[in-house]
Protein backbone atom coordinates (compact mmCIF):
# COMPACT_ATOMS: atom_id res chain seq x y z
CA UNK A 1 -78.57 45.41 195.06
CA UNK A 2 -77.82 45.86 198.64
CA UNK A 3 -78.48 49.60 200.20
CA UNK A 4 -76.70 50.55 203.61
CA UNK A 5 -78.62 52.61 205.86
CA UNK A 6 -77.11 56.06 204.48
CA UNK A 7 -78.62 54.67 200.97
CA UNK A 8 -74.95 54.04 199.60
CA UNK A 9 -75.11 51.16 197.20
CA UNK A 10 -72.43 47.98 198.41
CA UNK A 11 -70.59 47.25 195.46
CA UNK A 12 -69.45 43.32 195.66
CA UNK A 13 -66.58 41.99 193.72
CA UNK A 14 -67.28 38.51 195.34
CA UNK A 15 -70.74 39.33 196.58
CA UNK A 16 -70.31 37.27 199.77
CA UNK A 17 -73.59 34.47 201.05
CA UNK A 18 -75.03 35.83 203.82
CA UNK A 19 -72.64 37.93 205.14
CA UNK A 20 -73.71 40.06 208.07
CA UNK A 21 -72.76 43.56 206.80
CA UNK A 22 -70.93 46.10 209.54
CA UNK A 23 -71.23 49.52 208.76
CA UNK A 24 -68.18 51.50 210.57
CA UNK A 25 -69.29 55.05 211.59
CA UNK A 26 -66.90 55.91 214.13
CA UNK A 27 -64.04 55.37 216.01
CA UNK A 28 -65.33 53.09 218.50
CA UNK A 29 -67.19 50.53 215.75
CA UNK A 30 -63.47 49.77 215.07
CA UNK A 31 -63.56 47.18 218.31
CA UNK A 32 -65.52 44.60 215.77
CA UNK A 33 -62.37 44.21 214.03
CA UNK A 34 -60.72 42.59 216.91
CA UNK A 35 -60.52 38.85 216.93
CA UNK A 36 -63.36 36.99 217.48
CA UNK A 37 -65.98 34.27 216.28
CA UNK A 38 -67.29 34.92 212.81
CA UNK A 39 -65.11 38.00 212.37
CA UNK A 40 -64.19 36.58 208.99
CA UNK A 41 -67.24 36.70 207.89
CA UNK A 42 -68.20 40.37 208.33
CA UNK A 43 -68.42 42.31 205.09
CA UNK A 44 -67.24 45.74 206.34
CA UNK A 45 -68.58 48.79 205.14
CA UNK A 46 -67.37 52.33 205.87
CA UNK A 47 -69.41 55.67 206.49
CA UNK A 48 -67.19 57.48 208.80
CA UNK A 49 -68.07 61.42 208.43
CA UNK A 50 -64.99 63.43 206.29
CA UNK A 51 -63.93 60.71 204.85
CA UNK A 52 -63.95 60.30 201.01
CA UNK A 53 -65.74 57.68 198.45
CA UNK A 54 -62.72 56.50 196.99
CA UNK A 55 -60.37 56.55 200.33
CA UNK A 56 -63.63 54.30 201.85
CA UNK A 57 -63.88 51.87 199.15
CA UNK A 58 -59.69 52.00 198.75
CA UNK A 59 -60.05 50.70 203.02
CA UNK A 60 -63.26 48.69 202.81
CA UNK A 61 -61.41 46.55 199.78
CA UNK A 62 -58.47 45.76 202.13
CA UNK A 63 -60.19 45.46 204.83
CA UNK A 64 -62.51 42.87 203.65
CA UNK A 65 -59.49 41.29 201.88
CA UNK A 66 -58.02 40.63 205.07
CA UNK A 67 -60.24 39.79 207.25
CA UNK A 68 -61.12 36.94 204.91
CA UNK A 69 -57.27 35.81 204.75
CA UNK A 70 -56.93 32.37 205.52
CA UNK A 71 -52.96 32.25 205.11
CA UNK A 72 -53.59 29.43 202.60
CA UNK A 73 -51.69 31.75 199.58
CA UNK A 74 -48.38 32.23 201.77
CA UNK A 75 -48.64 28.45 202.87
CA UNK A 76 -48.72 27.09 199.61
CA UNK A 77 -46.06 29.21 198.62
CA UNK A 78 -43.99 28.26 201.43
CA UNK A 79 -44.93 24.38 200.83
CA UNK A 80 -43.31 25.08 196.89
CA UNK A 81 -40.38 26.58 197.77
CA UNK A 82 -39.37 24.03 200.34
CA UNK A 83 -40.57 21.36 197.60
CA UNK A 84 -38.05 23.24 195.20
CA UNK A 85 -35.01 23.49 197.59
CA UNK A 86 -35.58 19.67 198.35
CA UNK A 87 -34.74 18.59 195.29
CA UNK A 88 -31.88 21.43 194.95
CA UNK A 89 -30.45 19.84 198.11
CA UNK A 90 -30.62 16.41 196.94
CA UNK A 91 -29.38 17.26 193.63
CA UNK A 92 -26.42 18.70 194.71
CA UNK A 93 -25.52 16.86 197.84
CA UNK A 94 -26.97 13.69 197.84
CA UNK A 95 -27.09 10.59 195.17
CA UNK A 96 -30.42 10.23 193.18
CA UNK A 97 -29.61 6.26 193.85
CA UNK A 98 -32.39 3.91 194.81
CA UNK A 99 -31.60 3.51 198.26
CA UNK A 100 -32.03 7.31 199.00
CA UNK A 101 -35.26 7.75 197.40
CA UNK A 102 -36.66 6.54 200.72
CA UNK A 103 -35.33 9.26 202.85
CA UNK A 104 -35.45 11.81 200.23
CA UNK A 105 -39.27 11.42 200.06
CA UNK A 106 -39.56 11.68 204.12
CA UNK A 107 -37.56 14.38 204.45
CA UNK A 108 -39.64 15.88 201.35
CA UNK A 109 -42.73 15.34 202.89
CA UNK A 110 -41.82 16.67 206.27
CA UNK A 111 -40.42 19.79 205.04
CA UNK A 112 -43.41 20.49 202.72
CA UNK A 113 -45.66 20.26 205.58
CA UNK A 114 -43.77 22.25 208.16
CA UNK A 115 -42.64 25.36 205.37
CA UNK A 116 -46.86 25.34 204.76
CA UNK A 117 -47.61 25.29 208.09
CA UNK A 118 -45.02 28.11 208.60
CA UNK A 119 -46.50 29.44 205.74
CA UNK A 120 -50.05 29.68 206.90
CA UNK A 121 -48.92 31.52 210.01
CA UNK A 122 -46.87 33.93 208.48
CA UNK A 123 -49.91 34.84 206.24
CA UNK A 124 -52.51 34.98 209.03
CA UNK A 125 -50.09 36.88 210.81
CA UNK A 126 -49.52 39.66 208.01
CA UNK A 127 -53.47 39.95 207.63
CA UNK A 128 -53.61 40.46 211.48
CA UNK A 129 -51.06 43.09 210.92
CA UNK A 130 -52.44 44.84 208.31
CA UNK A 131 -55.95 44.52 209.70
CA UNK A 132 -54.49 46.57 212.97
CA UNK A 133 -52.98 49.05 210.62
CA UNK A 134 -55.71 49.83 208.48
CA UNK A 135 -57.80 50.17 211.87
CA UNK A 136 -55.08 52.82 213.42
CA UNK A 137 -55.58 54.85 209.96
CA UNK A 138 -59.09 54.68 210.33
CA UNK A 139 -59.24 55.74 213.80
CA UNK A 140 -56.77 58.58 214.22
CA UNK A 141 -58.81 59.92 211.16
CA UNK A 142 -61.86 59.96 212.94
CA UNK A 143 -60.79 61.48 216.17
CA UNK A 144 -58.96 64.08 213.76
CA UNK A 145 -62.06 64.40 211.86
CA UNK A 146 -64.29 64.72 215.18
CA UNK A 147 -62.05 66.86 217.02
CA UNK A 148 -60.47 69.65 213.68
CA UNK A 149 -64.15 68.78 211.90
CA UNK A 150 -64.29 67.07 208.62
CA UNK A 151 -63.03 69.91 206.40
CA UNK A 152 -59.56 70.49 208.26
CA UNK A 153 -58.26 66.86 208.10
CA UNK A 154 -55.10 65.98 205.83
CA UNK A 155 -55.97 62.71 204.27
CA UNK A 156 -52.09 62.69 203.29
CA UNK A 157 -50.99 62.03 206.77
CA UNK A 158 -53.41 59.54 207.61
CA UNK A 159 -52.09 57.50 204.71
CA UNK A 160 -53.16 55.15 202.66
């Protein structure tokens, strides 16, 4: 059982090996999140003032969801579906005869590996999104929360 230094227990659902644990109290701890070596790594744990136990663990979840994205999910997934419209294609325009099996198989191969390259991008991409997004929320709420004090802020328009 791992304490942070409020005495909040870390819940794991993966407990992560030797993950340096960042607790976020403010507005300015954010800057961690930005690219950088070993960022994927960090387990990221949330104690900003105002905000509440389930809205933290609801952000901490994502956020250490996608800062461990790897893209591999939406690559594979691309790599399938240009596997599947391969053999759509040569179904329907080309001959399965002998002498086409060559080309079909190149052209198979070479659109697998470019659609899960694509793939991998698009997915590392939509974490870095997301990862910005989640850090907006989390910031506006704690200038709100610093600025109106903890009681006065709208959790509703921070979103969520």
């Amino acid at each position: 059982m791992q304490l942070t230094p409020s005495g909040r227990q870390l819940k794991f659902q993966n407990p992560p090996i030797d993950a340096p644990v960042y607790v976020l109290r403010s507005a300015e701890d954010l800057n961690v999140l930005r690219r950088g070596p070993g960022r994927s790594r960090l387990y990221v744990v949330l104690e900003i003032p105002g905000v509440p136990n389930k809205q933290a663990l609801r952000w901490e979840s994502r956020l250490n969801d996608r800062l461990r994205e790897c893209g591999c999910a939406a690559g594979a997934l691309f790599a399938v579906a240009a596997l599947l419209v391969s053999v759509l294609w040569q179904s329907f325009y080309r001959m399965w005869g002998l002498s086409n099996w060559p080309l079909f198989l190149l052209r198979t191969a070479l659109l697998v590996i470019a659609a899960g390259g694509l793939g991998k991008l698009i997915g590392l991409g939509y974490a870095e999104v997301e990862i910005r997004r989640i850090a907006s929320r989390l910031r506006r709420f704690a200038q709100r929360s610093s600025r109106e004090g903890e009681d006065n802020v709208n959790l509703y328009k921070v979103g969520g």
